[in-house]
Protein backbone atom coordinates (compact mmCIF):
# COMPACT_ATOMS: atom_id res chain seq x y z
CA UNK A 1 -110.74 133.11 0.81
CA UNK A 2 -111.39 135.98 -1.78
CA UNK A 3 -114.82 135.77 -4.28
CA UNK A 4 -113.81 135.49 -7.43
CA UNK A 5 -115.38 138.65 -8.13
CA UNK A 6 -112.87 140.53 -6.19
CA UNK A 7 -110.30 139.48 -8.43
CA UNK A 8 -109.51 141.77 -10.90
CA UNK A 9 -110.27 141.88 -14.53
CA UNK A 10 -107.18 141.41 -16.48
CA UNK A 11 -106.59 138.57 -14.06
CA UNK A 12 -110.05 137.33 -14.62
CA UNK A 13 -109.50 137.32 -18.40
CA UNK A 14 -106.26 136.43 -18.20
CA UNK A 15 -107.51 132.71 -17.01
CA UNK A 16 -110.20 132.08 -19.23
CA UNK A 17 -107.56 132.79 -21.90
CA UNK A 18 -105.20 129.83 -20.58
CA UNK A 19 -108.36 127.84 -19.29
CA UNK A 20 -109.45 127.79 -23.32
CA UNK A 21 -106.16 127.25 -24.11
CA UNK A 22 -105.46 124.40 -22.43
CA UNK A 23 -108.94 122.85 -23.50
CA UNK A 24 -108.10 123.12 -27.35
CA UNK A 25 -104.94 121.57 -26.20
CA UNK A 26 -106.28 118.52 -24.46
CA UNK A 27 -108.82 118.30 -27.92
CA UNK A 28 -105.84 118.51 -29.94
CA UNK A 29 -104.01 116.37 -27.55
CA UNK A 30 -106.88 113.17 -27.89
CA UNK A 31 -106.91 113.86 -31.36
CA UNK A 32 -103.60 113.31 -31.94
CA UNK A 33 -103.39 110.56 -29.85
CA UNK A 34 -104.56 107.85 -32.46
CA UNK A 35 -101.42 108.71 -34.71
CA UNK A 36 -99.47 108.38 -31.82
CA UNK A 37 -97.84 111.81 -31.52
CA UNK A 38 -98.02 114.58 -28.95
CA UNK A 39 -99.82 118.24 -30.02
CA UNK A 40 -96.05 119.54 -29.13
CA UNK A 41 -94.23 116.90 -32.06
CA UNK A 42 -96.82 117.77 -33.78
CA UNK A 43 -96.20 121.54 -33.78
CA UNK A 44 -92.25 120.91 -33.99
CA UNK A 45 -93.30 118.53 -37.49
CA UNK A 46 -94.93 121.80 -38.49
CA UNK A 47 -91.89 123.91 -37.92
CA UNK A 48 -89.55 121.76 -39.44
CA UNK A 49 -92.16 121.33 -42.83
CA UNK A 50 -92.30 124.99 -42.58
CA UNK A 51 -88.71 126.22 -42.60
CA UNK A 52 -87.45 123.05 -44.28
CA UNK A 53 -85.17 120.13 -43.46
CA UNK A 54 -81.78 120.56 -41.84
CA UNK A 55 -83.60 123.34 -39.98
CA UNK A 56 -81.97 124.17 -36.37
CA UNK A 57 -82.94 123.64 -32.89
CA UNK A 58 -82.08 126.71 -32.70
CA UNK A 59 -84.97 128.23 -35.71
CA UNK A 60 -87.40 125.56 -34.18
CA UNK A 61 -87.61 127.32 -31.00
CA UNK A 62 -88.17 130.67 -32.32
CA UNK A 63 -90.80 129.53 -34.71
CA UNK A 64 -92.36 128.01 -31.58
CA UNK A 65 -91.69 130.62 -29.18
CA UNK A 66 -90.27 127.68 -26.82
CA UNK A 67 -87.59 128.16 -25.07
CA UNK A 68 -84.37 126.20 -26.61
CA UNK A 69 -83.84 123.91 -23.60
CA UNK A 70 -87.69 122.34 -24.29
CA UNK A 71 -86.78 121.75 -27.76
CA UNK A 72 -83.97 120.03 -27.43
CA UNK A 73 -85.71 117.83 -24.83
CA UNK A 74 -88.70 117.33 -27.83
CA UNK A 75 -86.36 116.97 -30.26
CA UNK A 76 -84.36 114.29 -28.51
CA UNK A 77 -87.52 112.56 -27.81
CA UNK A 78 -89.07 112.39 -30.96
CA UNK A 79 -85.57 111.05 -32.27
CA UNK A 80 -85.82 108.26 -30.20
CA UNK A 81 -89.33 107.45 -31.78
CA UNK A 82 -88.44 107.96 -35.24
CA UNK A 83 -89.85 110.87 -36.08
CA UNK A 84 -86.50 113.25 -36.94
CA UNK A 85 -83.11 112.53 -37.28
CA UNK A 86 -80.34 114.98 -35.98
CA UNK A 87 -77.30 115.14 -37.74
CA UNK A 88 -73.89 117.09 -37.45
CA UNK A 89 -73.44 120.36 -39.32
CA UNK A 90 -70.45 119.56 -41.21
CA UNK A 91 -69.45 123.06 -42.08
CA UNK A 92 -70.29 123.89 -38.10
CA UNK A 93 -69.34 121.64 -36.16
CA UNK A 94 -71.34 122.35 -32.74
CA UNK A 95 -74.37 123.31 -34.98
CA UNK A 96 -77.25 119.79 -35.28
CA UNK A 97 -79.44 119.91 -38.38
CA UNK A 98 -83.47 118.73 -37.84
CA UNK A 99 -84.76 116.84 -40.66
CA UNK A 100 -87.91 114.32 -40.77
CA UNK A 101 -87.90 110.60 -41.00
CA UNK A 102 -90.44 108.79 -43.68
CA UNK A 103 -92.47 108.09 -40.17
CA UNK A 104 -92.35 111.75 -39.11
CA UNK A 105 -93.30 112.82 -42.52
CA UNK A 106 -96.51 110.51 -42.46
CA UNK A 107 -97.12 111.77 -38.91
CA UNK A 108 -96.99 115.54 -39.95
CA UNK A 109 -99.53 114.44 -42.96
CA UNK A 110 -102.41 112.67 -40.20
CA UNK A 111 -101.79 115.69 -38.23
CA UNK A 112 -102.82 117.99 -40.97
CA UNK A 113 -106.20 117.05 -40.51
CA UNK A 114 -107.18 119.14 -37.58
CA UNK A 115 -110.33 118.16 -36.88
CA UNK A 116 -110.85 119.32 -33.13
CA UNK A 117 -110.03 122.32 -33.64
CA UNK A 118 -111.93 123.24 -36.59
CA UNK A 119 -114.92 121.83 -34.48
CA UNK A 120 -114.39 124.30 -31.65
CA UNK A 121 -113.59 127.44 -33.90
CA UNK A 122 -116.66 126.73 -35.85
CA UNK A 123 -118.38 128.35 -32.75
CA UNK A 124 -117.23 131.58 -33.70
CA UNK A 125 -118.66 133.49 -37.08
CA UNK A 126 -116.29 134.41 -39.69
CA UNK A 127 -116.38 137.88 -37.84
CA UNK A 128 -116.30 136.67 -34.59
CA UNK A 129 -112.63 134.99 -35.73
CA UNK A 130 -110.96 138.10 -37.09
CA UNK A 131 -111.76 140.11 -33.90
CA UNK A 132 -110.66 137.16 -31.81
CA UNK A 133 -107.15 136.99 -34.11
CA UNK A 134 -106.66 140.65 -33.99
CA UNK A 135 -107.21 141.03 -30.45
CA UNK A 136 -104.82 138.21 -29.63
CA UNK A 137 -102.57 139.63 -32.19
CA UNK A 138 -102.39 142.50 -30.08
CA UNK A 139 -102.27 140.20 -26.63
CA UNK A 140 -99.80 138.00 -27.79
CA UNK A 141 -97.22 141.55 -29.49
CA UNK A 142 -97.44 143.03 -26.02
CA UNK A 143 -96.77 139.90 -24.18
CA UNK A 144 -93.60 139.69 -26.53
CA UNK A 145 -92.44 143.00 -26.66
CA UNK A 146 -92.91 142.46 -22.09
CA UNK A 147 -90.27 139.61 -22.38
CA UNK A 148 -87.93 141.34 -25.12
CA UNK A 149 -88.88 140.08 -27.87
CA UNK A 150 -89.54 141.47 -31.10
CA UNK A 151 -92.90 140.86 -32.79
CA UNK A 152 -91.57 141.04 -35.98
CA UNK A 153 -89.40 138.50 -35.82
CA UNK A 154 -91.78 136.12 -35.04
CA UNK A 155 -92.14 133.98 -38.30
CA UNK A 156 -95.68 132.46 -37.40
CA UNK A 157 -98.47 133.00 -37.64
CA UNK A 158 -98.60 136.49 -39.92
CA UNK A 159 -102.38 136.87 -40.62
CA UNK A 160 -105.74 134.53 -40.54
């Protein structure tokens, strides 16, 4: 079994990035809990506020950086709940429009709230933030440029 301290740096790093990741998440995640939505419909509620309704599956994964197939899966769940409605392009056929329901629409206002995570960024100084955003800035470019994809493309977020 290898000490940890034998693993390298950038490896090293690279967890305690996901490992504080996934902690905001779960915060988020409890958070959200008591309006009964998920940190990921909450996110999609975000996109389709952002870009507007009768936005696509399609625009809602790139705004996301998910990958189409998990959007559609999120999409048809939070259909089934009430929270959007997908409807049939008609002027495309094979294209499906995202809007929000009244209930989605309330949802996407509770969410706004935030709480848990402007608890846990409050540890950082005002400084502190805009090296942490322009160092993951520069994290998250690379990582996107490594995959093919173009960082400026990607619609959000564009500063702090």
């Amino acid at each position: 079994m290898p000490n940890i301290g034998d693993v390298d740096q950038d490896y090293k790093l690279w967890v305690l990035l996901g490992q504080a990741s996934d902690m905001i998440f779960e915060a988020r995640e409890n958070e959200l809990r008591e309006y009964g939505i998920t940190a990921m419909q909450a996110e999609v509620l975000f996109a389709v506020q952002a870009i507007g309704d009768k936005t696509t599956p399609a625009q809602i994964s790139r705004w996301t950086l998910r990958r189409p197939h998990s959007i559609s899966g999120i999409l048809d769940r939070m259909e089934k709940v009430g929270l959007i409605r997908k409807t049939k392009d008609l002027a495309r056929k094979n294209q499906v429009r995202v809007s929000m329901t009244d209930k989605g629409r309330q949802a996407y206002n509770k969410s706004l709230k935030r709480k848990s995570i402007h608890r846990i960024m409050s540890a950082l100084a005002e400084e502190e933030r805009q090296q942490l955003w322009s160092r993951l800035e520069t994290a998250r470019n690379k990582a996107l440029k490594e995959v093919g994809k173009d960082p400026k493309k990607v619609p959000f977020p564009k500063s702090l």
